[in-house]
N, C-alpha and C. Protein backbone atom coordinates (compact mmCIF):
# COMPACT_ATOMS: atom_id res chain seq x y z
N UNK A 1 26.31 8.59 -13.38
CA UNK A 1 25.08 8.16 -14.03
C UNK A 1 24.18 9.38 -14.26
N UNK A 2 23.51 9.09 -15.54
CA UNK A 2 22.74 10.55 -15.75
C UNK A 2 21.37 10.37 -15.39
N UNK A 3 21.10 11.80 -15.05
CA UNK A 3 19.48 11.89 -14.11
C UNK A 3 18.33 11.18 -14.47
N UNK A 4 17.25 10.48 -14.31
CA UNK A 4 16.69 9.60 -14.74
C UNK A 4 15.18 10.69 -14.85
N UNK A 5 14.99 10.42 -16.06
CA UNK A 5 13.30 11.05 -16.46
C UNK A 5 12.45 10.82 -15.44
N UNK A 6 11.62 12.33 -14.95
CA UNK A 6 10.68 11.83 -13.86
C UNK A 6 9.46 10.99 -14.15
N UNK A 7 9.46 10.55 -15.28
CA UNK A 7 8.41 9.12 -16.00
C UNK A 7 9.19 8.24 -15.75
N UNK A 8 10.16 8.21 -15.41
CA UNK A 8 10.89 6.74 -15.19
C UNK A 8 10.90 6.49 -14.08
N UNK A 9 10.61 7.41 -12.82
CA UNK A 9 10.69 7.42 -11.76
C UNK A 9 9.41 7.15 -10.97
N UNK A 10 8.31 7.75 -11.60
CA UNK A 10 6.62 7.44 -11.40
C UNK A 10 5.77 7.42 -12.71
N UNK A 11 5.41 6.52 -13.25
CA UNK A 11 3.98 6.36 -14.09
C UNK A 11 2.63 6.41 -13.89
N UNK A 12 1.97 6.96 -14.88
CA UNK A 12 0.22 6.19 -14.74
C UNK A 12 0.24 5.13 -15.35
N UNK A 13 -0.83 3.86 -14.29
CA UNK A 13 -0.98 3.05 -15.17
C UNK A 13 -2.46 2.64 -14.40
N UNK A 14 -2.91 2.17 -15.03
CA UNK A 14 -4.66 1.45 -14.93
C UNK A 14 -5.32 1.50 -13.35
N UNK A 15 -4.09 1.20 -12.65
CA UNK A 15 -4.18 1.08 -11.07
C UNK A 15 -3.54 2.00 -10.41
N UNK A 16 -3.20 3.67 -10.83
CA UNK A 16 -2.70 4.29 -10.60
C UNK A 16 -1.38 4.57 -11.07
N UNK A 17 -0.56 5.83 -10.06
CA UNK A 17 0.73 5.93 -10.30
C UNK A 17 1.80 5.13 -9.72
N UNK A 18 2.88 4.27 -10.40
CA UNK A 18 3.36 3.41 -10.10
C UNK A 18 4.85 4.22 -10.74
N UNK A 19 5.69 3.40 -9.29
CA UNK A 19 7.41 3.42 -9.60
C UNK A 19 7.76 2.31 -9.98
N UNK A 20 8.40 2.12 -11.41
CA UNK A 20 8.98 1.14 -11.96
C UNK A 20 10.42 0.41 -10.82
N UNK A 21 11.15 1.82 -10.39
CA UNK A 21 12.17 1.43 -10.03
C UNK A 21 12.37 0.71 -8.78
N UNK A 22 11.01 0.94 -7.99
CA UNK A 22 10.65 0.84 -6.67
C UNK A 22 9.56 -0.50 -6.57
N UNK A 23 9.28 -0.50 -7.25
CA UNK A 23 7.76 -1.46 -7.47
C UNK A 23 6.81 -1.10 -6.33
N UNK A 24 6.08 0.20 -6.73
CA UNK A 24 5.16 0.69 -5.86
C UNK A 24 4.52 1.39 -5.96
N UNK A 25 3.26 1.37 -5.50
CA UNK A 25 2.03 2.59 -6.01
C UNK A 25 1.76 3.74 -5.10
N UNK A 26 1.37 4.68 -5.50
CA UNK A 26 1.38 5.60 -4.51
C UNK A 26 -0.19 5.96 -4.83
N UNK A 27 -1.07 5.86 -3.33
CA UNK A 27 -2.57 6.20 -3.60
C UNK A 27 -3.44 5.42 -4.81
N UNK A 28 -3.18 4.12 -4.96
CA UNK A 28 -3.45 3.05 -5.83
C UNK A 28 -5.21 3.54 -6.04
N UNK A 29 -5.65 2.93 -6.88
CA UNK A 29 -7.13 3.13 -7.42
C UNK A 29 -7.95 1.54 -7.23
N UNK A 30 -6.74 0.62 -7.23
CA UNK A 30 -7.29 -0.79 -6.93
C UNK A 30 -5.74 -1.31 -6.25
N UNK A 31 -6.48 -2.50 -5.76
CA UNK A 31 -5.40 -3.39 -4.95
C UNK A 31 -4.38 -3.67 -5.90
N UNK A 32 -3.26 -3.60 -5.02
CA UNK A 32 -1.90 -3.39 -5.07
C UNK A 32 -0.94 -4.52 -4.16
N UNK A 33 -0.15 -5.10 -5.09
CA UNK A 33 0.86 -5.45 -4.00
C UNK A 33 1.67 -4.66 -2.67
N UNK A 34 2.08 -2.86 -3.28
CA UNK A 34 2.63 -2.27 -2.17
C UNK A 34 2.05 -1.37 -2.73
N UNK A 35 1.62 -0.08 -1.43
CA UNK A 35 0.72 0.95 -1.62
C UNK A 35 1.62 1.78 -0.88
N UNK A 36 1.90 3.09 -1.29
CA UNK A 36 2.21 4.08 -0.16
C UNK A 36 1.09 4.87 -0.25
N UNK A 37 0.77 5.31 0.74
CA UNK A 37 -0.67 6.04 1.30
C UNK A 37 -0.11 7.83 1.70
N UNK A 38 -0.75 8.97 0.75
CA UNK A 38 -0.44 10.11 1.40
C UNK A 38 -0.92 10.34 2.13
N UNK A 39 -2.57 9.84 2.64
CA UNK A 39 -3.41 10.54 3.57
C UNK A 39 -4.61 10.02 4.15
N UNK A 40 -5.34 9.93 5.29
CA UNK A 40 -6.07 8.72 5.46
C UNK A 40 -7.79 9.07 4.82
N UNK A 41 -8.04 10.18 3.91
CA UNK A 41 -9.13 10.10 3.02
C UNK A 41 -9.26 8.96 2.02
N UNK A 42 -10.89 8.43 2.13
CA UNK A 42 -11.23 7.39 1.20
C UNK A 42 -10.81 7.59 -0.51
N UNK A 43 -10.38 8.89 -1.07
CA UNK A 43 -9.81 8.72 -2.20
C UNK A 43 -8.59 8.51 -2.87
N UNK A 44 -7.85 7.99 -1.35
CA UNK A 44 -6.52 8.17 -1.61
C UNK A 44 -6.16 6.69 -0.63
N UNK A 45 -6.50 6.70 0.52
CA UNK A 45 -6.70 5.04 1.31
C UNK A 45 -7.53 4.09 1.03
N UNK A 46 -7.18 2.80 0.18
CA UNK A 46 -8.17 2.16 0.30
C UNK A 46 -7.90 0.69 0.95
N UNK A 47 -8.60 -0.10 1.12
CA UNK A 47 -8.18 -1.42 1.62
C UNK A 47 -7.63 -2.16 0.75
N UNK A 48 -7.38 -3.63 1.23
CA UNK A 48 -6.90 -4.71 0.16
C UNK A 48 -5.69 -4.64 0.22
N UNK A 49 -5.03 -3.45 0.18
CA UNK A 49 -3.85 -3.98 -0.46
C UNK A 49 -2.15 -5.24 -0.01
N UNK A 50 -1.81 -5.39 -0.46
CA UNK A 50 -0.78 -6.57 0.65
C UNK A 50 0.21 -5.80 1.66
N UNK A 51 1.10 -4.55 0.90
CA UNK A 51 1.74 -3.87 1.98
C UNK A 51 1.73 -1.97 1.75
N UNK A 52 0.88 -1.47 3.15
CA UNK A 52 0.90 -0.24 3.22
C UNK A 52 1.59 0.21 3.95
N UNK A 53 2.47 1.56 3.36
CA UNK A 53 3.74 2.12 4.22
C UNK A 53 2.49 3.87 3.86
N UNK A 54 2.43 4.47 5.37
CA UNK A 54 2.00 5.49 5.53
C UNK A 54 2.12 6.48 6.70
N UNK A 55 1.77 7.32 7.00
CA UNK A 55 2.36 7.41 8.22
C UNK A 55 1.20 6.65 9.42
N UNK A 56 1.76 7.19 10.68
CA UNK A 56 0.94 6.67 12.15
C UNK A 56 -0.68 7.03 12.06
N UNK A 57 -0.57 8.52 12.00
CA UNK A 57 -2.17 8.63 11.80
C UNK A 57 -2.83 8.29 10.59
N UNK A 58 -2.45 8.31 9.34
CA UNK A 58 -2.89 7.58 7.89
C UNK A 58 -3.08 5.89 8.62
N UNK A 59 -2.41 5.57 8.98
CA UNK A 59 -2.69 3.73 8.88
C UNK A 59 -3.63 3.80 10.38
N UNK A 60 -3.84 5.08 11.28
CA UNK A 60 -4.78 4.29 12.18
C UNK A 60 -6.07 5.08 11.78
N UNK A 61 -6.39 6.00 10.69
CA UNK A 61 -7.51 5.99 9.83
C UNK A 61 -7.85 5.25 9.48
N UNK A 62 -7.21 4.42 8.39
CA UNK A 62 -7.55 3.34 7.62
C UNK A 62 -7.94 2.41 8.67
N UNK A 63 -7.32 1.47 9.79
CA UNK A 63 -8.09 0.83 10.43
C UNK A 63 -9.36 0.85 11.40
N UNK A 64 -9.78 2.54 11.41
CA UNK A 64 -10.62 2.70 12.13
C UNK A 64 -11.98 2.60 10.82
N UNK A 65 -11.35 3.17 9.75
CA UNK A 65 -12.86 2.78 8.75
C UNK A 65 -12.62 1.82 7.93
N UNK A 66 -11.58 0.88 8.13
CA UNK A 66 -11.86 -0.40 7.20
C UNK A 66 -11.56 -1.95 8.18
N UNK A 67 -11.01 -1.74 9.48
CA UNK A 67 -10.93 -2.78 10.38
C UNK A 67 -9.04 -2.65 10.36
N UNK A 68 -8.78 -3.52 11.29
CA UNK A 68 -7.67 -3.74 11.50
C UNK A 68 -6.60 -4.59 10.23
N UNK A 69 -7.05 -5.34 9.90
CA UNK A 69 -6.89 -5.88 8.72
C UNK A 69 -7.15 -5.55 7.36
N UNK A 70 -7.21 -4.27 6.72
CA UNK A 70 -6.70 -3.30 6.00
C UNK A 70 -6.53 -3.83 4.55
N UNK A 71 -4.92 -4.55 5.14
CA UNK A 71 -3.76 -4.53 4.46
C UNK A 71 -2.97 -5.97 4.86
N UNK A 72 -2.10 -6.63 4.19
CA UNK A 72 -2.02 -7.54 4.63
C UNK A 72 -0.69 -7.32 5.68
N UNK A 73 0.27 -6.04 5.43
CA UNK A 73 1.26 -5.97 6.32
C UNK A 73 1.42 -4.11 6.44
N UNK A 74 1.57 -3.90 7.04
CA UNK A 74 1.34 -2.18 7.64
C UNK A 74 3.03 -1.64 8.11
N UNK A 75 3.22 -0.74 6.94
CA UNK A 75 4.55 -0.30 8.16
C UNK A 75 4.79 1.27 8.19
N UNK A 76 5.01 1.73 9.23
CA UNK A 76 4.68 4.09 9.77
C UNK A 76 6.20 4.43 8.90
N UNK A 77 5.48 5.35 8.19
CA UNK A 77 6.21 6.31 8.10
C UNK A 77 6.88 7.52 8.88
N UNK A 78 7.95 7.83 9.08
CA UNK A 78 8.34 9.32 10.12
C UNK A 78 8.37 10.02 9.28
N UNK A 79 8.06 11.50 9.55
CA UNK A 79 8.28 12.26 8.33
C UNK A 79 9.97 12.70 8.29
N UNK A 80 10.50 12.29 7.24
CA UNK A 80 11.90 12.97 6.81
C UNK A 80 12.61 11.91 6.99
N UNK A 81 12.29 10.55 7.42
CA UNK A 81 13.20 9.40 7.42
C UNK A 81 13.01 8.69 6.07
N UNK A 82 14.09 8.77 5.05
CA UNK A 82 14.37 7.64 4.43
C UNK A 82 14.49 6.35 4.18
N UNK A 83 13.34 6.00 3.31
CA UNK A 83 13.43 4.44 3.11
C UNK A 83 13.65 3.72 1.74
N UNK A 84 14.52 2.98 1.77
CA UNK A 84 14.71 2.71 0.62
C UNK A 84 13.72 1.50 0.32
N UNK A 85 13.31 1.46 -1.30
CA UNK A 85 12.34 0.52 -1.83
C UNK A 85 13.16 0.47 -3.23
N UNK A 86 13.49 -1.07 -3.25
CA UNK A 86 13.77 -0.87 -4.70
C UNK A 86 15.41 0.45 -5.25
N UNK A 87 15.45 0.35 -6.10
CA UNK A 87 16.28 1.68 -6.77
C UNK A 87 15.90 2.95 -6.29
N UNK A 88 14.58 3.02 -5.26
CA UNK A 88 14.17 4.41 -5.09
C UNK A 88 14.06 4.46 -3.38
N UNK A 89 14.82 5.83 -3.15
CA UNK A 89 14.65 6.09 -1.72
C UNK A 89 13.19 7.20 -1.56
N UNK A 90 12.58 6.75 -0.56
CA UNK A 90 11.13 7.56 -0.58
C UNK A 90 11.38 8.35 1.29
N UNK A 91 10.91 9.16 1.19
CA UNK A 91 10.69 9.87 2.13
C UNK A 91 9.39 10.63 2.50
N UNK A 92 8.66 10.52 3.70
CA UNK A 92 7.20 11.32 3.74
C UNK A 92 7.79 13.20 4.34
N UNK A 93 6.98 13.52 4.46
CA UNK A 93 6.97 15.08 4.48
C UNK A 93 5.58 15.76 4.59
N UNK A 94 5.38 16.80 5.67
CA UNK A 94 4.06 17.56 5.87
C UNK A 94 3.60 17.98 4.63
N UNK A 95 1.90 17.65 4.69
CA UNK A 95 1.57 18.32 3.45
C UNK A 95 0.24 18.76 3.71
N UNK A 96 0.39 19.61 5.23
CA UNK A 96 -0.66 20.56 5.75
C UNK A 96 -1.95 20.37 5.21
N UNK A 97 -2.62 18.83 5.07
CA UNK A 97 -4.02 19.15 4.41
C UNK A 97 -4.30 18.72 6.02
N UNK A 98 -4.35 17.20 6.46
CA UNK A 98 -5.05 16.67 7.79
C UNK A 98 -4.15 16.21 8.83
N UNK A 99 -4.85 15.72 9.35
CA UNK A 99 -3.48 14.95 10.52
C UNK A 99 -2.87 13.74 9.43
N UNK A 100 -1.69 13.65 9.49
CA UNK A 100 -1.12 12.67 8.92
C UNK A 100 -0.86 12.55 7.56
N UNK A 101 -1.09 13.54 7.03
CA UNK A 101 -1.25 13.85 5.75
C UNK A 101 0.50 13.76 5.36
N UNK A 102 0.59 13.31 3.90
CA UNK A 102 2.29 13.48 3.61
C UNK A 102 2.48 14.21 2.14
N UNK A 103 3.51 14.34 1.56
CA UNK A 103 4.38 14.57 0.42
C UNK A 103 4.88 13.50 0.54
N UNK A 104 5.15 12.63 -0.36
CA UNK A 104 5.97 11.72 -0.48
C UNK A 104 7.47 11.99 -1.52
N UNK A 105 8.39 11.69 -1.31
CA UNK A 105 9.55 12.37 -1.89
C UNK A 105 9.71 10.81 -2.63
N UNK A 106 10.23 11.22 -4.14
CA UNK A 106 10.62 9.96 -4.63
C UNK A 106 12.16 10.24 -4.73
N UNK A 107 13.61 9.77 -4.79
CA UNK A 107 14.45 9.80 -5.31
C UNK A 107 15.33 8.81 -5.89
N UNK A 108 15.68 9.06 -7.42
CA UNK A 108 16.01 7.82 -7.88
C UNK A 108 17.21 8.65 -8.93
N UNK A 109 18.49 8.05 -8.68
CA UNK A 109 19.40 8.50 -9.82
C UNK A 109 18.87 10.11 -10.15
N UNK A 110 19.49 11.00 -9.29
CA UNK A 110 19.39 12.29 -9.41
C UNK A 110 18.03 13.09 -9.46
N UNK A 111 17.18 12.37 -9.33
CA UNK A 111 15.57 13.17 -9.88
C UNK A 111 15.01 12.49 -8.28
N UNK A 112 13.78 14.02 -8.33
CA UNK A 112 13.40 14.08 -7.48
C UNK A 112 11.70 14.47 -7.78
N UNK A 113 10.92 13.37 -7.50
CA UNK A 113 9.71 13.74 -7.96
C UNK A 113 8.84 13.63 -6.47
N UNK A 114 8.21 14.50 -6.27
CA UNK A 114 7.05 14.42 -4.65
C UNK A 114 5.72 14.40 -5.47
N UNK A 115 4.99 13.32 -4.51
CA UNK A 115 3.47 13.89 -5.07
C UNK A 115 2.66 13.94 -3.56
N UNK A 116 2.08 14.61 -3.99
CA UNK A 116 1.06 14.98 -2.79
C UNK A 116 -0.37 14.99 -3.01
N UNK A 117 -1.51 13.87 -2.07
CA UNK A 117 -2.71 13.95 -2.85
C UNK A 117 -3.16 15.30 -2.43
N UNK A 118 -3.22 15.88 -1.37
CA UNK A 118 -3.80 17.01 -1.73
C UNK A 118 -2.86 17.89 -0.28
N UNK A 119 -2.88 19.04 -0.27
CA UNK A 119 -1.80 19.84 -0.12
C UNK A 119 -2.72 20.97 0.52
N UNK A 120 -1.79 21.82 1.88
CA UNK A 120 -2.70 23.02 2.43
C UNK A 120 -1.71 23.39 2.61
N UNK A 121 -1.07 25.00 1.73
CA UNK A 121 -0.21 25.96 2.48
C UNK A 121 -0.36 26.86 3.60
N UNK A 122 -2.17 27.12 4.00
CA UNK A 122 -2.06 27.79 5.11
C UNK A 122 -1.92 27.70 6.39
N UNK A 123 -2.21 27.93 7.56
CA UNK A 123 -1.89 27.47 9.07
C UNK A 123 -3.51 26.71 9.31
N UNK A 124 -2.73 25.55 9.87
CA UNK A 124 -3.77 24.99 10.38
C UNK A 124 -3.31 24.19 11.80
N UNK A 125 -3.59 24.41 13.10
CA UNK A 125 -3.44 23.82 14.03
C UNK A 125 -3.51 22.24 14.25
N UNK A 126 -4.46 21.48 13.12
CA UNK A 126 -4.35 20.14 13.66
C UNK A 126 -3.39 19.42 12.88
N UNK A 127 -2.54 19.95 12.14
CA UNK A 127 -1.55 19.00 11.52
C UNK A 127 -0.38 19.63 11.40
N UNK A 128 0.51 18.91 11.06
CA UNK A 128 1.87 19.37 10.78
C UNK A 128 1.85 20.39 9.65
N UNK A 129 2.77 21.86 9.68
CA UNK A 129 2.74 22.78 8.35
C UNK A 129 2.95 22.12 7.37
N UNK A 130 2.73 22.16 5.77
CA UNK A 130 3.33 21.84 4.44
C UNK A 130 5.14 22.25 4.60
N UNK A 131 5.46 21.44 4.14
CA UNK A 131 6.92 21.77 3.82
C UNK A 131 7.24 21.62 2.72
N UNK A 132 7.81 22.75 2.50
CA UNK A 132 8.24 23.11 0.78
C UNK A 132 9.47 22.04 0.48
N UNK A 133 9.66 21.27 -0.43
CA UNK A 133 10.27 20.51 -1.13
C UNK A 133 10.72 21.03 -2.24
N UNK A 134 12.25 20.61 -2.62
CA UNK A 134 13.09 20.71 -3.91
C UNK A 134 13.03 19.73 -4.57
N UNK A 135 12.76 19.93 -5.55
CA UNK A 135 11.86 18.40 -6.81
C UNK A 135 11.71 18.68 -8.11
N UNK A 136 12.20 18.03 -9.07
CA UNK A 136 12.06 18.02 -10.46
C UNK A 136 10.47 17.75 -11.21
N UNK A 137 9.91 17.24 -10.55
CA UNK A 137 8.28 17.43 -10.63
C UNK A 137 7.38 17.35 -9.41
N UNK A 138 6.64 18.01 -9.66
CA UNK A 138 5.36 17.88 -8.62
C UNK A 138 3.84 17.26 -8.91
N UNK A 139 3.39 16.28 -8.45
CA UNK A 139 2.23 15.91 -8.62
C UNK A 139 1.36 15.89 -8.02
N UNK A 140 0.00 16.16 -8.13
CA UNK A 140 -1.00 16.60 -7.04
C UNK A 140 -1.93 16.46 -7.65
């Protein structure tokens, strides 16, 4: 099967960037059926949505400034464990901005798109380093 366009793999649409193949938003702008969360800042976490996959410290941000009830179902990300959603396997990954901060890896039929809301290559003691990723696009 031939490599699939990294627009086919993540879109913009009204409520953010969404995977067709996956049915899922990443850092949604409004409520969402499924949200993946890179990071537990208010421009990138928000409440409402029905299911957030993020990591440990991202989802116990979010419940410390929006309550326990968030989201309607919550599930941690590890960084570098694979999960499949849909046609697309997603994976989180350091992305040296805060604690808990990720890259999210999309992979779908040969393409490999990561987005990261926001990204720190230098050393910083309270979070995990950035890890460089191999990817057919990058979004940030």
């Amino acid at each position: 099967m031939a490599a699939m366009a990294a627009h086919d793999v993540l879109t913009q649409t009204p409520s953010g960037l969404w995977s067709p193949a996956g049915d899922f938003f990443i850092d949604p702008v409004r409520v969402v059926p499924r949200a993946l969360i890179t990071h537990g800042h208010s421009d990138h976490a928000r409440p409402g949505h029905g299911a957030v996959l993020a990591t440990r410290e991202t989802l116990a941000f979010m419940a410390l400034r929006y309550g326990a009830d968030f989201a309607t179902t919550q599930q941690t990300a590890v960084y570098g464990e694979p999960i499949r959603l849909g046609d697309v396997t997603v994976s989180f990954h350091p992305a040296g901005h805060v604690l808990g901060s990720a890259q999210i890896l999309l992979e779908a039929n040969g393409t490999r798109v990561v987005v990261s809301g926001d990204y720190k290559r230098g050393h910083d003691p309270t979070c995990a380093p950035f890890e460089v990723l191999r990817c057919d696009a990058f979004i940030s």
